[in-house]
C-alpha atoms as a PDB file:
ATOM      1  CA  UNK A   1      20.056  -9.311   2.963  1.00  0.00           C
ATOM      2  CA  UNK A   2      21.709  -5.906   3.286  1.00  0.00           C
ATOM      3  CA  UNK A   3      21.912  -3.866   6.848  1.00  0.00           C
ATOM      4  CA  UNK A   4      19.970  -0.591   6.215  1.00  0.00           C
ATOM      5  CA  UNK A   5      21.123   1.887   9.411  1.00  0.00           C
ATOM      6  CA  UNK A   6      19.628   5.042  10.192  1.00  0.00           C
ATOM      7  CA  UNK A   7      21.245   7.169   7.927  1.00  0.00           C
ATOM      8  CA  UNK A   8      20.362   4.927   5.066  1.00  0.00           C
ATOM      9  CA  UNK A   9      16.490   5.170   6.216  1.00  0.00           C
ATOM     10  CA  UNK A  10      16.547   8.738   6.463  1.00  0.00           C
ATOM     11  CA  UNK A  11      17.999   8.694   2.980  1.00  0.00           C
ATOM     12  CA  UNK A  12      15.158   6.361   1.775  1.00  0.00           C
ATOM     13  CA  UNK A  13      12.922   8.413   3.482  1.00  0.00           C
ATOM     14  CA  UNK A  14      13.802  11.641   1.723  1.00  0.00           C
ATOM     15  CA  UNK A  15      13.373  10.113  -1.601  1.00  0.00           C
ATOM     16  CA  UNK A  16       9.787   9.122  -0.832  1.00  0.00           C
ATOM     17  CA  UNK A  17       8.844  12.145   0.321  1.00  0.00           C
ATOM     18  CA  UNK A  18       9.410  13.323  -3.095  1.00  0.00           C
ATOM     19  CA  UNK A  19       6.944  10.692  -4.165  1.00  0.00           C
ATOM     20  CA  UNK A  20       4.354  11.799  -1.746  1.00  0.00           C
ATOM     21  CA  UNK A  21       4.763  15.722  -2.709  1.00  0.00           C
ATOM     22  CA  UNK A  22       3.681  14.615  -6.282  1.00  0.00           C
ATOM     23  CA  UNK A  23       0.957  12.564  -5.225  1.00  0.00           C
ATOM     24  CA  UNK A  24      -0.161  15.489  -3.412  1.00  0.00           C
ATOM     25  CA  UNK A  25       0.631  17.787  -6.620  1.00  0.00           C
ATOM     26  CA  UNK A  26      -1.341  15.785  -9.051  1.00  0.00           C
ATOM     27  CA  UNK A  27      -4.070  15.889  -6.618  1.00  0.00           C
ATOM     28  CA  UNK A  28      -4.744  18.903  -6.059  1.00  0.00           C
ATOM     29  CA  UNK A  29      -4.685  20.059  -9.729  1.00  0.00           C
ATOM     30  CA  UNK A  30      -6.946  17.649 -10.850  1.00  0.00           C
ATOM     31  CA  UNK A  31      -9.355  17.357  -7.919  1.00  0.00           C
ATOM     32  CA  UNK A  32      -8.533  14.033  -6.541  1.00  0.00           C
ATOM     33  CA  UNK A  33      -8.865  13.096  -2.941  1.00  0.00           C
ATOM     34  CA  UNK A  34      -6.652  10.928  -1.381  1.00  0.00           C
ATOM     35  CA  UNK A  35      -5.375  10.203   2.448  1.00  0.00           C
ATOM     36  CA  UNK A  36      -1.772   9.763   3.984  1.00  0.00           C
ATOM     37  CA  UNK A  37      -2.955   6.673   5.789  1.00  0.00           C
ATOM     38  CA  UNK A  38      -1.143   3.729   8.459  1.00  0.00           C
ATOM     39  CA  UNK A  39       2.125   4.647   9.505  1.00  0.00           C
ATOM     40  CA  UNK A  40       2.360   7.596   7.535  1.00  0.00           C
ATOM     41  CA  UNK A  41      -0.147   9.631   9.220  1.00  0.00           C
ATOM     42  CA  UNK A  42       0.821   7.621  12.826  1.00  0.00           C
ATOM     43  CA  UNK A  43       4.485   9.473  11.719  1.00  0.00           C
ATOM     44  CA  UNK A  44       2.213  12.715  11.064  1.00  0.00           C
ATOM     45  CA  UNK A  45       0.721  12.526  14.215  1.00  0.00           C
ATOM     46  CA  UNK A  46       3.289  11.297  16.468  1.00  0.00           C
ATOM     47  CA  UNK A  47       6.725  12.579  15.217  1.00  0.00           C
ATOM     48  CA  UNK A  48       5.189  15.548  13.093  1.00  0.00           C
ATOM     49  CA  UNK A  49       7.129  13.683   9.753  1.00  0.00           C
ATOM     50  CA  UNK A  50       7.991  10.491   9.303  1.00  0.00           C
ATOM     51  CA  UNK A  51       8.712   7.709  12.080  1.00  0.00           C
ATOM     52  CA  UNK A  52      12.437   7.453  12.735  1.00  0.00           C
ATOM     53  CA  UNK A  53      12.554   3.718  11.877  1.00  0.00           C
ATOM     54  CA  UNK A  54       9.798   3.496   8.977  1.00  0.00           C
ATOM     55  CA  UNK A  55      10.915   2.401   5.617  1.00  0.00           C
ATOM     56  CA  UNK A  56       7.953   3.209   3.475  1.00  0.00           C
ATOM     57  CA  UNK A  57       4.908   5.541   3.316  1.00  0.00           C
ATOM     58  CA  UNK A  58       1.114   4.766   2.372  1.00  0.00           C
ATOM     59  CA  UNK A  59      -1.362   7.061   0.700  1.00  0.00           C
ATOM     60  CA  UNK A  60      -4.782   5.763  -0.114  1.00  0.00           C
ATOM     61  CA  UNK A  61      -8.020   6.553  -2.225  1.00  0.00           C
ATOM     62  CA  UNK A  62     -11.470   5.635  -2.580  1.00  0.00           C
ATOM     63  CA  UNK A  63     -11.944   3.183  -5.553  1.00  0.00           C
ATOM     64  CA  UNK A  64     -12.982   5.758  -8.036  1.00  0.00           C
ATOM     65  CA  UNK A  65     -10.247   8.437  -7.010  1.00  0.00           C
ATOM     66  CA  UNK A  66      -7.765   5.989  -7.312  1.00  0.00           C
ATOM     67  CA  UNK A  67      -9.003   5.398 -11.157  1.00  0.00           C
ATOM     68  CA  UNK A  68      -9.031   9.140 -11.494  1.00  0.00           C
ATOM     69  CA  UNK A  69      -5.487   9.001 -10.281  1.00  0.00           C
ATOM     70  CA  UNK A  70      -4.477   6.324 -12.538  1.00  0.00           C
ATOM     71  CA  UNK A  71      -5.745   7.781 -15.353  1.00  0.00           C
ATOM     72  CA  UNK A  72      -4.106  11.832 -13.962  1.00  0.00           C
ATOM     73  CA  UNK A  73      -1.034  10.123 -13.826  1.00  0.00           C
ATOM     74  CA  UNK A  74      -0.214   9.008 -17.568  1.00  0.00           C
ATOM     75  CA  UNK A  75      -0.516  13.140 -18.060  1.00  0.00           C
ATOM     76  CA  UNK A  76       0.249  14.556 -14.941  1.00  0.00           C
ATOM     77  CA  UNK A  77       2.907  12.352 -13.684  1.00  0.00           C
ATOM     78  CA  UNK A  78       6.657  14.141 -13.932  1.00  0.00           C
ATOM     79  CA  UNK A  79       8.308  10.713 -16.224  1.00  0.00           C
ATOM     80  CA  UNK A  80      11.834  11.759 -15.781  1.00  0.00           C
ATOM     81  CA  UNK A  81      11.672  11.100 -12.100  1.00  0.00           C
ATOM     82  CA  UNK A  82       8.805   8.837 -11.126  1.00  0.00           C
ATOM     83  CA  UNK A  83       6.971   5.945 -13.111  1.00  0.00           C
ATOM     84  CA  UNK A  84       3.477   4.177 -11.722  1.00  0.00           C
ATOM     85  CA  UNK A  85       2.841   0.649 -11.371  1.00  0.00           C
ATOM     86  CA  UNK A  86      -0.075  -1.482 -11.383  1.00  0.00           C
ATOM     87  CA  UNK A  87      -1.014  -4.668 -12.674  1.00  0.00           C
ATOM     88  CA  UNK A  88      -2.614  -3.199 -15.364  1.00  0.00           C
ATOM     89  CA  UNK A  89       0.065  -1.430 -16.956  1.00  0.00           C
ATOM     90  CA  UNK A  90       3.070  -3.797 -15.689  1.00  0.00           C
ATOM     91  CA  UNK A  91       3.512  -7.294 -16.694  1.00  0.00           C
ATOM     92  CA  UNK A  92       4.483  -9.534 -14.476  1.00  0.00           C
ATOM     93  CA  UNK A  93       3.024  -7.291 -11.399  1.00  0.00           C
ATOM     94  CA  UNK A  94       1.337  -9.464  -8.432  1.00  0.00           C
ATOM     95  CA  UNK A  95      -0.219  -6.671  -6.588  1.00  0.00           C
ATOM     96  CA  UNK A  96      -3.754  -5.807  -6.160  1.00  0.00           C
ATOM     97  CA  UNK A  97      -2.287  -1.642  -5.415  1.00  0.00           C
ATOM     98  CA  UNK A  98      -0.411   0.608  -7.123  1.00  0.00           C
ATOM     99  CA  UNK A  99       3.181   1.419  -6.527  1.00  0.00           C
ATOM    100  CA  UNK A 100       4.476   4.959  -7.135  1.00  0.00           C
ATOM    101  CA  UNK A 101       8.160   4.733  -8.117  1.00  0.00           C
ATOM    102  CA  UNK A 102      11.779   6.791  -8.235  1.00  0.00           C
ATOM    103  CA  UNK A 103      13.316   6.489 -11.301  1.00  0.00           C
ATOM    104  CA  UNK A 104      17.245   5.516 -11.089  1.00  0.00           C
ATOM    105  CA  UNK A 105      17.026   3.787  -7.539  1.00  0.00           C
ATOM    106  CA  UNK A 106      16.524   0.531  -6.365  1.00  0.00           C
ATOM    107  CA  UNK A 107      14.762  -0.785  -3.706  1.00  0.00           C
ATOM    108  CA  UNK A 108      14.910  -4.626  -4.447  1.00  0.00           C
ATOM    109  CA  UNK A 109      12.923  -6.683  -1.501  1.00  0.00           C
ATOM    110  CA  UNK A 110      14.342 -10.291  -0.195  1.00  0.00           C
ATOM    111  CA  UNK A 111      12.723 -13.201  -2.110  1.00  0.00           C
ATOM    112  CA  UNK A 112      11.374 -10.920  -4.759  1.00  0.00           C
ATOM    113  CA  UNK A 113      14.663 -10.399  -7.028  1.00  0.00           C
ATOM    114  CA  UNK A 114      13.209 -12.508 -10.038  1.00  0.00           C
ATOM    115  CA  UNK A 115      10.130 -10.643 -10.428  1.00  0.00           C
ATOM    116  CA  UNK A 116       9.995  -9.321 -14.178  1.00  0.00           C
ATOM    117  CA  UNK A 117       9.444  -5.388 -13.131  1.00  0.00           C
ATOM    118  CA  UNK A 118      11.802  -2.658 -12.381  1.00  0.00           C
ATOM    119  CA  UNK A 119      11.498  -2.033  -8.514  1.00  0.00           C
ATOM    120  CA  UNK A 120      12.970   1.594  -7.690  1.00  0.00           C
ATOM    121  CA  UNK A 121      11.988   3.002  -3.568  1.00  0.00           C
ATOM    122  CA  UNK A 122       8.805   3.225  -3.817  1.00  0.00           C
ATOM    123  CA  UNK A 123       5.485   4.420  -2.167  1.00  0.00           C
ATOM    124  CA  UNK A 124       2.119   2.197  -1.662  1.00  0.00           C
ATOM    125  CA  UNK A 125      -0.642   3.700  -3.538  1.00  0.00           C
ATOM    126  CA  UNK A 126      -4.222   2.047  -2.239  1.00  0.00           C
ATOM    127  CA  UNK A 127      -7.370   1.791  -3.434  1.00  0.00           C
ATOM    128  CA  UNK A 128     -10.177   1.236  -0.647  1.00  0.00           C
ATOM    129  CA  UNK A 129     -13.462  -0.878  -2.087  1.00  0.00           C
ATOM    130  CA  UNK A 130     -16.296  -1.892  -0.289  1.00  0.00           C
ATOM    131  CA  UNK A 131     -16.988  -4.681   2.082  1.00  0.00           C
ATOM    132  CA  UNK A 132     -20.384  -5.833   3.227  1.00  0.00           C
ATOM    133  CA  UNK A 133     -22.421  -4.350   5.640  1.00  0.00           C
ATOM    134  CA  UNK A 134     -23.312  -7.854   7.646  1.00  0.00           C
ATOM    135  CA  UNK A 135     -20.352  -9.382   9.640  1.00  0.00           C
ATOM    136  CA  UNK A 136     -21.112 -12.547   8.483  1.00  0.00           C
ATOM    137  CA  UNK A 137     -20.724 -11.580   4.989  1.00  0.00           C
ATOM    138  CA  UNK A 138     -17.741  -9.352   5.570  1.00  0.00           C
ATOM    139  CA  UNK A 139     -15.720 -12.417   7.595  1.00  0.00           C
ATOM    140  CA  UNK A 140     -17.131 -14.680   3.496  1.00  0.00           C
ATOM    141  CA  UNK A 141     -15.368 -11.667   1.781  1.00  0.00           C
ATOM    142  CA  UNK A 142     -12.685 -11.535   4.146  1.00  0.00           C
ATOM    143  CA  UNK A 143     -11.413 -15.245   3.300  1.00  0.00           C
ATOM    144  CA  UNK A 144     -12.293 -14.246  -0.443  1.00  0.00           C
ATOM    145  CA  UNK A 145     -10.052 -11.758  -0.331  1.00  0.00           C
ATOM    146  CA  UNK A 146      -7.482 -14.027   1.543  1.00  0.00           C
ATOM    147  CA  UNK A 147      -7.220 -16.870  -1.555  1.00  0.00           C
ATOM    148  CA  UNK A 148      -7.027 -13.794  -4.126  1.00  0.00           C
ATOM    149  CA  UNK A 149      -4.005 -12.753  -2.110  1.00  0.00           C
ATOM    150  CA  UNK A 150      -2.158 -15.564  -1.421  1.00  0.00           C
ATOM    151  CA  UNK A 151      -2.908 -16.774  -4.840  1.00  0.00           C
ATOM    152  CA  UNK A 152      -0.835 -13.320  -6.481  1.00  0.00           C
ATOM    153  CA  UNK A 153       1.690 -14.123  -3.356  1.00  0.00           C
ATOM    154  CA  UNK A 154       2.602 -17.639  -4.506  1.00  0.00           C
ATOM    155  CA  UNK A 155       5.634 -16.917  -6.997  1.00  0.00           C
ATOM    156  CA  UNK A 156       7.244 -14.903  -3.666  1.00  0.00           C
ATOM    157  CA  UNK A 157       5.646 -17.792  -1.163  1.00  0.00           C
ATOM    158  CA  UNK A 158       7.508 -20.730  -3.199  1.00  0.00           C
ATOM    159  CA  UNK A 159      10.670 -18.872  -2.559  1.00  0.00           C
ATOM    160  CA  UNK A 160      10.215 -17.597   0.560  1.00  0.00           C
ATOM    161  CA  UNK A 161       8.098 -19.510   2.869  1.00  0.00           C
ATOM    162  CA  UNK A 162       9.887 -20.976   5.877  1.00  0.00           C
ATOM    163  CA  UNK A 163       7.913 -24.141   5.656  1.00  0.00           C
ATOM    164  CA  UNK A 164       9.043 -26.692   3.125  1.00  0.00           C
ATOM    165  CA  UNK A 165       5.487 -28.032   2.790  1.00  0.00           C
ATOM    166  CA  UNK A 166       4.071 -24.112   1.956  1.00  0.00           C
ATOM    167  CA  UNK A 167       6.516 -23.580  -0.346  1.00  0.00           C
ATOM    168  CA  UNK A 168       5.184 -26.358  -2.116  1.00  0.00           C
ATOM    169  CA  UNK A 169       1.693 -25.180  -1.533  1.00  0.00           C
ATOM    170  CA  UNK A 170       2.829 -22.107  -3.367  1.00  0.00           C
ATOM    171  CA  UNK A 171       4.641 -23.573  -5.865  1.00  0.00           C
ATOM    172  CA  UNK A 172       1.465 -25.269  -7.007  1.00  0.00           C
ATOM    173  CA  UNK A 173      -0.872 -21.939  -6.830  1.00  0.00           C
ATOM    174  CA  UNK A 174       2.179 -20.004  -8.658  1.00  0.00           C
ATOM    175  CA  UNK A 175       1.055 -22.198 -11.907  1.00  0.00           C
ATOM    176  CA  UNK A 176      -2.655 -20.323 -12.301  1.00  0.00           C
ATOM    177  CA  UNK A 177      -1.870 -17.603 -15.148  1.00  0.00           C
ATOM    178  CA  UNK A 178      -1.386 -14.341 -13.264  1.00  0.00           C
ATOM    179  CA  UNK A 179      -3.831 -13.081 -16.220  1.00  0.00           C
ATOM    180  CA  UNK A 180      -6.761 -15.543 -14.930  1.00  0.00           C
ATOM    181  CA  UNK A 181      -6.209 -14.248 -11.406  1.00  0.00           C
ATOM    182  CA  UNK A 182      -6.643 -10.678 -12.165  1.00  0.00           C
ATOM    183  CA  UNK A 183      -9.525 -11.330 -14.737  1.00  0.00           C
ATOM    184  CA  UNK A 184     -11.192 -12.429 -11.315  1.00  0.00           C
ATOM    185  CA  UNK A 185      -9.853  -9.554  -9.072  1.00  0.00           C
ATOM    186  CA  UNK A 186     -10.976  -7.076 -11.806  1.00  0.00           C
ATOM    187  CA  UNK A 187     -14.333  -8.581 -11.338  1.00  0.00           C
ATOM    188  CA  UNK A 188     -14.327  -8.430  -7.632  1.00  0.00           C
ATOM    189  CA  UNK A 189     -13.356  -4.800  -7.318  1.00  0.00           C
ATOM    190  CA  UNK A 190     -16.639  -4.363  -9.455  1.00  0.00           C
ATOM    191  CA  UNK A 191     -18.773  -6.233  -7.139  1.00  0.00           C
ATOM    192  CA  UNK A 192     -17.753  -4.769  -3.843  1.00  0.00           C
ATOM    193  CA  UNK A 193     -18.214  -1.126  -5.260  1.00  0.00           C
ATOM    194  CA  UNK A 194     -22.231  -1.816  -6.533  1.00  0.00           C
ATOM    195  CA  UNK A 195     -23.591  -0.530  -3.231  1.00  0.00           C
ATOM    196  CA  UNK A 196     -22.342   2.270  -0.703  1.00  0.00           C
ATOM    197  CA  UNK A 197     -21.358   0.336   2.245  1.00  0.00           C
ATOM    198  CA  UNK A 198     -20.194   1.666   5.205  1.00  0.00           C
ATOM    199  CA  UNK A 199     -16.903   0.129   5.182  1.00  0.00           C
ATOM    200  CA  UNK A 200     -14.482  -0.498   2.721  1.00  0.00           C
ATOM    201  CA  UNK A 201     -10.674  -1.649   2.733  1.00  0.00           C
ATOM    202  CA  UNK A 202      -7.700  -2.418   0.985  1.00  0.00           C
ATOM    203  CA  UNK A 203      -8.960  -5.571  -0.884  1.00  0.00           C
ATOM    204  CA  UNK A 204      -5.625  -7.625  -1.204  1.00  0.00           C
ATOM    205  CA  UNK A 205      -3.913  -6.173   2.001  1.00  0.00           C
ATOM    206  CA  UNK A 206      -4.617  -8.021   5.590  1.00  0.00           C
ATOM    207  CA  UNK A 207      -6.464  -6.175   8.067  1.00  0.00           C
ATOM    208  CA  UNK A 208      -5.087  -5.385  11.659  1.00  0.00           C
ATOM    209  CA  UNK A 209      -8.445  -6.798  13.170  1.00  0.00           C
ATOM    210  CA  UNK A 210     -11.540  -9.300  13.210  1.00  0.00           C
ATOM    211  CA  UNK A 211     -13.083  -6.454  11.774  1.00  0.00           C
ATOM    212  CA  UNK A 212     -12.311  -6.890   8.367  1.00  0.00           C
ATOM    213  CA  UNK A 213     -12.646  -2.979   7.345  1.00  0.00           C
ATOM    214  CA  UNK A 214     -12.250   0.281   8.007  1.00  0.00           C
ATOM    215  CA  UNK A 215     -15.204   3.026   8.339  1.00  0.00           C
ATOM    216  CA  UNK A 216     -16.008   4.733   4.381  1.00  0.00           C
ATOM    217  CA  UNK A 217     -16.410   8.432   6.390  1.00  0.00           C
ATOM    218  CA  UNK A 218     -12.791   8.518   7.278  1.00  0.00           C
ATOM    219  CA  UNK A 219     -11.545   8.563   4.256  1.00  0.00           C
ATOM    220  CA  UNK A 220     -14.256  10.984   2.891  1.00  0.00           C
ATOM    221  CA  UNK A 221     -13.628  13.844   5.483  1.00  0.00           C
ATOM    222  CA  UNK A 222      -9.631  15.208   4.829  1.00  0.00           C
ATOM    223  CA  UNK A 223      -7.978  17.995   6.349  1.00  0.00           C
ATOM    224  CA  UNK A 224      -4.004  19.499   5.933  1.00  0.00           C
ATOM    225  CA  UNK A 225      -1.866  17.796   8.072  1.00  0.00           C
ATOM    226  CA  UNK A 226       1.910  18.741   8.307  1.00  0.00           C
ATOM    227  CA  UNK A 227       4.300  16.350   7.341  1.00  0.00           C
ATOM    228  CA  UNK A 228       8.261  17.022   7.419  1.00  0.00           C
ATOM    229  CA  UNK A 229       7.908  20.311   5.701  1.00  0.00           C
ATOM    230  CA  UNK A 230       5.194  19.861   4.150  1.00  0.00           C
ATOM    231  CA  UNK A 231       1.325  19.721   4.544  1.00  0.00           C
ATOM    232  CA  UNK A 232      -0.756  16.413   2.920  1.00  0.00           C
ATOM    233  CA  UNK A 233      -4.255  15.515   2.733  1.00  0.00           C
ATOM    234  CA  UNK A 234      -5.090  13.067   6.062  1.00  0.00           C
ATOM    235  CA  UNK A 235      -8.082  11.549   7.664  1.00  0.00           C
ATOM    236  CA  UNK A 236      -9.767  14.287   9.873  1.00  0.00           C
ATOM    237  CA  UNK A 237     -11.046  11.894  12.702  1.00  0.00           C
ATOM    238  CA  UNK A 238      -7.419  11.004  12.748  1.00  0.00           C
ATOM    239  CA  UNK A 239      -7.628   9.931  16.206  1.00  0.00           C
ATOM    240  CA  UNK A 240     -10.720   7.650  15.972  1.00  0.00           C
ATOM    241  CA  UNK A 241      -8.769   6.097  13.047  1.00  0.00           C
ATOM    242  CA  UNK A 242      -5.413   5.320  14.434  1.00  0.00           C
ATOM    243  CA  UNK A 243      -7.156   4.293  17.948  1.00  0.00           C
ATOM    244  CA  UNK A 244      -8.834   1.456  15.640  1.00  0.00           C
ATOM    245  CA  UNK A 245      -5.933   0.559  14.256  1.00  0.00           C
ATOM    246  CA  UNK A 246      -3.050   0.574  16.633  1.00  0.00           C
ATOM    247  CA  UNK A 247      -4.729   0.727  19.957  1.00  0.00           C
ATOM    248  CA  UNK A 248      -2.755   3.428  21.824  1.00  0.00           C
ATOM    249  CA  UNK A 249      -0.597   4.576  19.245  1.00  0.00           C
ATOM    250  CA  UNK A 250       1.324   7.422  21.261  1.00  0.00           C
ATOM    251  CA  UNK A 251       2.624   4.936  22.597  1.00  0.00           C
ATOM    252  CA  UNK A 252       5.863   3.640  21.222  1.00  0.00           C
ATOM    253  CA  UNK A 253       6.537  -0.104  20.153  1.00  0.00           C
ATOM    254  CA  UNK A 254       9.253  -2.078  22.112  1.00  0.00           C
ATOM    255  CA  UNK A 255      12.668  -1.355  19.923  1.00  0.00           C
ATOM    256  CA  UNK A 256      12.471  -5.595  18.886  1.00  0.00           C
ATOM    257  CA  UNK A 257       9.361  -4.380  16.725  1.00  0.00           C
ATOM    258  CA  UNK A 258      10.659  -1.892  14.912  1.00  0.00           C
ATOM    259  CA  UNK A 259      11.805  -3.646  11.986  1.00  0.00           C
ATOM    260  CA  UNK A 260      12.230  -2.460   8.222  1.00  0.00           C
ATOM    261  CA  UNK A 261      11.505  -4.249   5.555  1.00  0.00           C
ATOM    262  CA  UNK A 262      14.303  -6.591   4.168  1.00  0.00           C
ATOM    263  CA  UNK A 263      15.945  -6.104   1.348  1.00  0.00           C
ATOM    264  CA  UNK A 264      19.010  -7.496  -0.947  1.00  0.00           C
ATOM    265  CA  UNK A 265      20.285  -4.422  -2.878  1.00  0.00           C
ATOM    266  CA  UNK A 266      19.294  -0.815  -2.473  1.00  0.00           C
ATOM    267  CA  UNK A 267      20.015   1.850  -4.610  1.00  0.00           C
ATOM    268  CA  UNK A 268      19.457   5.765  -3.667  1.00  0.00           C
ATOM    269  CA  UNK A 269      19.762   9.410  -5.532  1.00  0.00           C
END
């Protein structure tokens, strides 16, 4: 694992923020909504930009804005700088989200050097889909959602799990085809989007809280927020949204939890 300091981060940081101005470009020609989202718009909020010791930035759509994206960027999408990932159009990809990525960089995480992609810096691309309406249900779909992930996680688990006995665990899941998993995922995004719930989430992501969702009208209601210097699309009841998922998030974590992601080789512009 390499040391990343703060100039490094501010480096890394600068390259996303390319990413994010062409999300935001191919959005607004073509119409499609889509929210800075997590730490991103806590960084908004907070620090007016990014946070000082974040590593990566988060933009999210509704299910079917995220397909209109998808499909905007195999036109829209500048190729001699940035290339889009999902596990529909990468073999070998074990993600239920997009990634948007900078061509000519490298931004290679711990444990994940064999996977059979090119992984430049890169910025999360969501897609939110829906989750019941009755706890119950929700907490069902919640552990659903759980074996899907852990299931896709397995050829980084076998590798990287502390435990001896879970890396064995994994090592054992890591041997359903990838192609059999996603045939089922694919399926699963179509049966959470049949009805209009009231909350949806990030189906292959954990959620902060025993919730199991976030509330659909956030992400439906955007307004300009100013980020660095620029201005993105974020959730207008920003403050009902970050309360719900951070708690008091003007407050600032304890310096031992503010942690980057680690990585074994990093290449930048």
């Amino acid at each position: 694992m390499i040391e990343i300091d703060d100039k490094t981060i501010r480096k890394l940081q600068l390259v996303q923020l390319d990413m994010l101005s062409e999300v935001d470009r191919i959005c607004k020609k073509c119409g499609i909504q889509y929210n800075i989202i997590a730490g991103t718009l806590l960084g908004a909020v907070r620090h007016g930009g990014y946070i000082p010791w974040d590593d990566d930035a988060d933009v999210a759509f509704l299910r079917s804005e995220y397909e209109k994206f998808r499909t905007a960027c195999e036109i829209e999408l500048d190729e001699e700088r940035f290339y889009f990932q999902d596990h529909r159009n990468t073999e070998g990809y074990r993600w239920g989200y997009g990634k948007l990525r900078r061509k000519n960089t490298l931004f290679l995480r711990e444990h994940q050097e064999h996977m059979p992609y090119e992984q430049g810096v890169f910025i999360d691309v969501f897609p939110l889909d829906g989750v019941p309406d009755n706890y119950l249900k929700r907490c069902w779909h919640n552990f659903h959602c759980f074996c899907i992930r852990k299931a896709l996680w397995s050829e980084v688990g076998r590798i990287a799990d502390k435990s001896f006995f879970m890396r064995k665990c994994y090592a054992l899941l890591s041997e359903i085809p990838r192609n059999i998993i996603f045939n089922h995922y694919d399926k699963f995004v179509v049966c959470c989007n049949e009805e209009t719930t009231k909350m949806v989430r990030i189906l292959l992501f954990p959620t902060p809280n025993a919730e199991y969702g976030y509330y659909r009208k956030w992400y439906k209601e955007s307004i300009d927020i100013k980020f660095e210097k620029y201005v993105f699309r974020g959730i207008k009841d920003y403050q009902e949204y970050l309360s719900f998922k951070f708690g008091d998030f003007m407050k600032f974590p304890p310096i031992e939890n503010r942690k980057v992601h680690p990585v074994s080789d990093l290449k930048l512009l």
